[in-house]
C-alpha atoms as a PDB file:
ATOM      1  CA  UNK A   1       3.823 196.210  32.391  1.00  0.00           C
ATOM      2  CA  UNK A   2       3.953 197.816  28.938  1.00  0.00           C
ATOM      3  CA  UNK A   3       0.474 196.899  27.953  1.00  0.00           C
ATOM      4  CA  UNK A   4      -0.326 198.830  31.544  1.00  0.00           C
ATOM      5  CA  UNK A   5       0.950 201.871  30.601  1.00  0.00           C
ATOM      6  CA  UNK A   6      -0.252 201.927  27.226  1.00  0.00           C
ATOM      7  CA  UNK A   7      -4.396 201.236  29.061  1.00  0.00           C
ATOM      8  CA  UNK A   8      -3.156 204.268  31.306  1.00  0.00           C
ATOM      9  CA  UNK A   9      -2.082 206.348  28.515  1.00  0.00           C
ATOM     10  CA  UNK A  10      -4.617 205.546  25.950  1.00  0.00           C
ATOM     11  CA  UNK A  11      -7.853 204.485  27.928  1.00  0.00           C
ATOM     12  CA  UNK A  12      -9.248 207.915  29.527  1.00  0.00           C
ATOM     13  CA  UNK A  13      -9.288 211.370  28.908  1.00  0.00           C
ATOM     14  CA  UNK A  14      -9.304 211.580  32.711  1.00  0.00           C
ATOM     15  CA  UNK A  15      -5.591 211.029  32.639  1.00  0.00           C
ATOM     16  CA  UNK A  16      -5.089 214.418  31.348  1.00  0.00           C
ATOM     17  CA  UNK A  17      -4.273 216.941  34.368  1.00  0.00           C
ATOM     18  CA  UNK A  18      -4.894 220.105  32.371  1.00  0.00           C
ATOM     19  CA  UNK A  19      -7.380 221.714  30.343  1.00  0.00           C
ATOM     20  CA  UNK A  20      -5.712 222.577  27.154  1.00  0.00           C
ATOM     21  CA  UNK A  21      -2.985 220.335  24.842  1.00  0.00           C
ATOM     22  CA  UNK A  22      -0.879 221.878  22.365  1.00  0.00           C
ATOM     23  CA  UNK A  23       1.569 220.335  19.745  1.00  0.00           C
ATOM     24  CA  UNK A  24       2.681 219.741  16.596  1.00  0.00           C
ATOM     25  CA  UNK A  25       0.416 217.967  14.078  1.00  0.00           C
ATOM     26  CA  UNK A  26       1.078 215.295  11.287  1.00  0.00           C
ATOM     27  CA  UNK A  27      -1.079 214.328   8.188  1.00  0.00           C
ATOM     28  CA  UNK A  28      -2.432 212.858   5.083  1.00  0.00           C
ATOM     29  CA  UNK A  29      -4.854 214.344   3.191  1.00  0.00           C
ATOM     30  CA  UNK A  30      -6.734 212.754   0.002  1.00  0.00           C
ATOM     31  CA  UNK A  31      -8.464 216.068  -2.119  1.00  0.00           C
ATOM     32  CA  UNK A  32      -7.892 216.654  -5.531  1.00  0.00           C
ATOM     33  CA  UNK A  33      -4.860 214.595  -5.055  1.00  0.00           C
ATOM     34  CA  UNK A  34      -2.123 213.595  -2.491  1.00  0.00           C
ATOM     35  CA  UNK A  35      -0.992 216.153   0.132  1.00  0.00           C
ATOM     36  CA  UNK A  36       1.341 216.043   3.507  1.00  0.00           C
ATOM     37  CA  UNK A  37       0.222 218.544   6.366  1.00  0.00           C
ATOM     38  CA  UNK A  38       2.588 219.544   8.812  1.00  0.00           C
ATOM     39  CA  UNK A  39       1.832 222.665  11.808  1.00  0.00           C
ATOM     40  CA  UNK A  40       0.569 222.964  15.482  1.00  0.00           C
ATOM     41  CA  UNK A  41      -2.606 222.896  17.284  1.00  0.00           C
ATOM     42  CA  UNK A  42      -4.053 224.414  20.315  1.00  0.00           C
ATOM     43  CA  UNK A  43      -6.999 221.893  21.833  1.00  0.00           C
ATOM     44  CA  UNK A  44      -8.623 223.633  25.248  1.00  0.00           C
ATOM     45  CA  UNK A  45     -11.973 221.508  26.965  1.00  0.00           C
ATOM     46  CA  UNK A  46     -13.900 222.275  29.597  1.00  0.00           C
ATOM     47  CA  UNK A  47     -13.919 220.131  32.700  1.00  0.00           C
ATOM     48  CA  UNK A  48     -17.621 221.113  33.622  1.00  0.00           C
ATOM     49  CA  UNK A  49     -19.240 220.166  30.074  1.00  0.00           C
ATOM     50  CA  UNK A  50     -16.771 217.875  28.318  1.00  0.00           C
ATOM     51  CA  UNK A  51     -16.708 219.847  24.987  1.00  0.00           C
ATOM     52  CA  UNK A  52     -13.377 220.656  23.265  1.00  0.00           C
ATOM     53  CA  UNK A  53     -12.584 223.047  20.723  1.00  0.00           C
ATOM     54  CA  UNK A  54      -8.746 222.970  19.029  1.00  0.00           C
ATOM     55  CA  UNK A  55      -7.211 225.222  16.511  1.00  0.00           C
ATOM     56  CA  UNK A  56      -4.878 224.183  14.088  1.00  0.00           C
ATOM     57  CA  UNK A  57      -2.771 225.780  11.703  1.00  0.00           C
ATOM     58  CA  UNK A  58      -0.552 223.832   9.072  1.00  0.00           C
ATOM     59  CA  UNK A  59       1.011 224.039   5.641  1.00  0.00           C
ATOM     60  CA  UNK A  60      -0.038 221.729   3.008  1.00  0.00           C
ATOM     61  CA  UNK A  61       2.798 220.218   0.781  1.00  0.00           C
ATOM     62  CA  UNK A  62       1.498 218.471  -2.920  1.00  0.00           C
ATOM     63  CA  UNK A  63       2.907 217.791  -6.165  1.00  0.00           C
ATOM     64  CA  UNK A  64       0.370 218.965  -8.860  1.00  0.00           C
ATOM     65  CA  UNK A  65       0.783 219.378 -12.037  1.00  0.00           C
ATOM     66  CA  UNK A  66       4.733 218.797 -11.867  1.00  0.00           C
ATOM     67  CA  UNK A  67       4.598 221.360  -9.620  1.00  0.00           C
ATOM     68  CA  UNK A  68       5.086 221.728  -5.866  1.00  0.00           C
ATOM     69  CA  UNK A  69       2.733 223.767  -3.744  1.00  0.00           C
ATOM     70  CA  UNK A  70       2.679 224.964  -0.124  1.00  0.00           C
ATOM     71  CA  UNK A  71      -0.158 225.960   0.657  1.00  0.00           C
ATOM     72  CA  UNK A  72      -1.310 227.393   4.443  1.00  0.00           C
ATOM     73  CA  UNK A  73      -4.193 226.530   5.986  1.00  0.00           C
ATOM     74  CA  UNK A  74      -6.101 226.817   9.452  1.00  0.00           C
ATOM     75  CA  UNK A  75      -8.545 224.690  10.800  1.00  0.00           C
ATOM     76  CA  UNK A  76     -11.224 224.905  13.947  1.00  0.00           C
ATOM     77  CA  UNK A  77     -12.469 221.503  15.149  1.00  0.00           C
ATOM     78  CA  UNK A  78     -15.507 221.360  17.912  1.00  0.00           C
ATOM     79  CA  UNK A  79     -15.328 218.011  19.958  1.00  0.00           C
ATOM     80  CA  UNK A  80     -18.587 217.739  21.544  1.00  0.00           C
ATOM     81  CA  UNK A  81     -17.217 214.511  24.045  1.00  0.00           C
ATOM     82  CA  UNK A  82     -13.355 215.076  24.897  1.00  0.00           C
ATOM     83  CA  UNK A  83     -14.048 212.420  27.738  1.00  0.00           C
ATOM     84  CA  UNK A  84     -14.389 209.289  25.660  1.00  0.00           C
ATOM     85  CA  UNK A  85     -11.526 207.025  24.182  1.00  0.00           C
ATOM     86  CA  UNK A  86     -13.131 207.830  20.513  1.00  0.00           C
ATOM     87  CA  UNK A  87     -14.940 210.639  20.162  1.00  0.00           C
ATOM     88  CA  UNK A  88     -16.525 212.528  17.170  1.00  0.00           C
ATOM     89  CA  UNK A  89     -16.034 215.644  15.775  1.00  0.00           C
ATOM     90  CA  UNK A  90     -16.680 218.375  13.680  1.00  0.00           C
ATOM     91  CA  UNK A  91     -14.275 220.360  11.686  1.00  0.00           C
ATOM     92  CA  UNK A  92     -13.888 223.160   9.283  1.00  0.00           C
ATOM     93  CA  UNK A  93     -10.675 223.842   7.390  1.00  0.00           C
ATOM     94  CA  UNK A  94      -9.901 226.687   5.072  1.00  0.00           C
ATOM     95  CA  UNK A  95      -6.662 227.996   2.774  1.00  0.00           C
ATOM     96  CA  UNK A  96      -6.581 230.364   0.003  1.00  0.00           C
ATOM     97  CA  UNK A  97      -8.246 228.021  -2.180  1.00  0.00           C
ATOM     98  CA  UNK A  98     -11.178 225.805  -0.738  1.00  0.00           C
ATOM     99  CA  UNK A  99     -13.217 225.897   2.535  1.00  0.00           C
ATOM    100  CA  UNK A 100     -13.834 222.390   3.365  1.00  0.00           C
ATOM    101  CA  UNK A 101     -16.228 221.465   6.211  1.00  0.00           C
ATOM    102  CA  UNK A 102     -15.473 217.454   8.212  1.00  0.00           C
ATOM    103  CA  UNK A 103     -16.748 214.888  10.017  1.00  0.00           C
ATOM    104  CA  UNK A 104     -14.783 212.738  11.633  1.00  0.00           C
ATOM    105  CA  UNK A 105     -13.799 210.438  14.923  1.00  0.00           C
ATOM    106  CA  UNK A 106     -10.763 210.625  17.205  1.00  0.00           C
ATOM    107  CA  UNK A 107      -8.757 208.358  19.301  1.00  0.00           C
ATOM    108  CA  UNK A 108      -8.063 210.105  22.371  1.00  0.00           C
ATOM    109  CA  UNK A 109      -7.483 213.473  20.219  1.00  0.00           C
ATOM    110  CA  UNK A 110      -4.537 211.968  19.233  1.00  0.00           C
ATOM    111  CA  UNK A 111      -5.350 210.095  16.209  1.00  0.00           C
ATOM    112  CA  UNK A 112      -7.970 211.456  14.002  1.00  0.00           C
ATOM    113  CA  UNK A 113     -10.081 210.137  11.111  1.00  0.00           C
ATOM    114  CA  UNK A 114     -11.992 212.618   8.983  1.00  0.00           C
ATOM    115  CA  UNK A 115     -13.913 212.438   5.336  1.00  0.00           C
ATOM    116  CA  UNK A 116     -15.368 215.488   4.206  1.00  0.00           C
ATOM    117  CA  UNK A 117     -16.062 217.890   0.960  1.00  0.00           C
ATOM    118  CA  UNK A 118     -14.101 220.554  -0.086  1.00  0.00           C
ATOM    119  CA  UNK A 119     -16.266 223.564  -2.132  1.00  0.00           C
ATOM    120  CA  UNK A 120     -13.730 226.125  -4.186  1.00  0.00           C
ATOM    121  CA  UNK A 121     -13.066 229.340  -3.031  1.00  0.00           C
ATOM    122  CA  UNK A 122     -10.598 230.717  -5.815  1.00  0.00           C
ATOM    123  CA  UNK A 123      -8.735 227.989  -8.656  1.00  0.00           C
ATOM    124  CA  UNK A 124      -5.448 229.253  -8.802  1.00  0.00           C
ATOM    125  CA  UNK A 125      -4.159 230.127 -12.807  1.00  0.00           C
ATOM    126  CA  UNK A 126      -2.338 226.387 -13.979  1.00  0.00           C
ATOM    127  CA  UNK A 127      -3.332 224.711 -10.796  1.00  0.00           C
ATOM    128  CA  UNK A 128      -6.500 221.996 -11.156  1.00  0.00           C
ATOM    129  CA  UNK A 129      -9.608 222.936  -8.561  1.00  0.00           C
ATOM    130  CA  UNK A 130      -8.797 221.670  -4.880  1.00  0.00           C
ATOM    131  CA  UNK A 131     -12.439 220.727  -4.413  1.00  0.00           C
ATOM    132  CA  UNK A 132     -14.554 217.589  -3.987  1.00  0.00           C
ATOM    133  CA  UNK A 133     -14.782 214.535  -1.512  1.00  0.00           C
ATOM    134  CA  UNK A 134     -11.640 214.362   0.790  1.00  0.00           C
ATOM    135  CA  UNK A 135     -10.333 211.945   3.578  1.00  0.00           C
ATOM    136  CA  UNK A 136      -7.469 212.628   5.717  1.00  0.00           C
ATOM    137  CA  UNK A 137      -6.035 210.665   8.965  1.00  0.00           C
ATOM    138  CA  UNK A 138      -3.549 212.488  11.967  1.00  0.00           C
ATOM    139  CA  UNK A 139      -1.368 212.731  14.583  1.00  0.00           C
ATOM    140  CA  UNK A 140      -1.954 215.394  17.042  1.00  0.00           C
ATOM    141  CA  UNK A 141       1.313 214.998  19.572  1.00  0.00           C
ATOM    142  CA  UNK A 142       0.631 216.552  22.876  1.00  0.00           C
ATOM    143  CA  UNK A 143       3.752 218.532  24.051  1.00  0.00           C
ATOM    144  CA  UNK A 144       1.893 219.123  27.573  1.00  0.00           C
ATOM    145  CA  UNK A 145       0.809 215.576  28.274  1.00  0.00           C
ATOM    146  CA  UNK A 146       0.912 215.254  31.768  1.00  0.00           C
ATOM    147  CA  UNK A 147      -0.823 211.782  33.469  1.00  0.00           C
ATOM    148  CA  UNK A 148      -2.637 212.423  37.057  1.00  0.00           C
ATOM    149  CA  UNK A 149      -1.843 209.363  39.451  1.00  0.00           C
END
């Protein structure tokens, strides 16, 4: 019965009985160095064409330099197929500091995978460049999740 639930939960976007999810969001990003991202995002999808667009907005917590940084951030991410189990995306994020354009596949919009590169906007005085190749994974956690039966 718990492998049932789990097909129902994670096997079709179908399940969803609305047409926008919002929640917090959790995670890891590899760019210039190690860094935690914790916020909320807003995804809203169209029934009729099956795109998806979410906006996020988090603070970035690292330990550079012996020294630790919050940094904010917000992010718009374009799903072209909310209706599959994984779908792809595109995503752009920018802070203070770097504007750093994704690629990237999610499971569900729940869990995402994304590798990108990150071009420098400003380098902050005794801080080291947040640019180059980056990789993150995350946890999007629906607040709104509803399951039609």
């Amino acid at each position: 019965m718990k492998y049932f639930w789990l097909f129902i939960l994670f096997g079709s976007m179908q399940g969803f009985s609305q047409t926008s999810l919002y929640g917090p969001t959790i995670s890891y990003q590899s760019q210039s160095g190690s860094m935690g991202k914790i916020g909320g995002y807003y995804l809203h999808y169209s029934e009729k064409t099956n795109m998806g667009i979410k906006l996020d907005a988090t603070a970035n917590f690292a330990y550079f330099r012996n020294q630790f940084l919050v940094i904010p951030e917000a992010g718009l991410t374009f799903y072209p197929n909310v209706d599959l189990l994984i779908e792809p995306f595109l995503e752009t994020e920018i802070n203070p500091y770097t504007v750093t354009p994704k690629v990237g596949f999610s499971i569900v919009t729940i869990l995402d995978f994304s590798f990108g590169y990150g071009f420098d906007l400003k380098t902050k005085q005794d801080l080291k460049p947040l640019q180059g190749f980056t990789f993150s994974i995350g946890i999007n956690i629906p607040l709104n999740f509803e399951l039609k039966y």
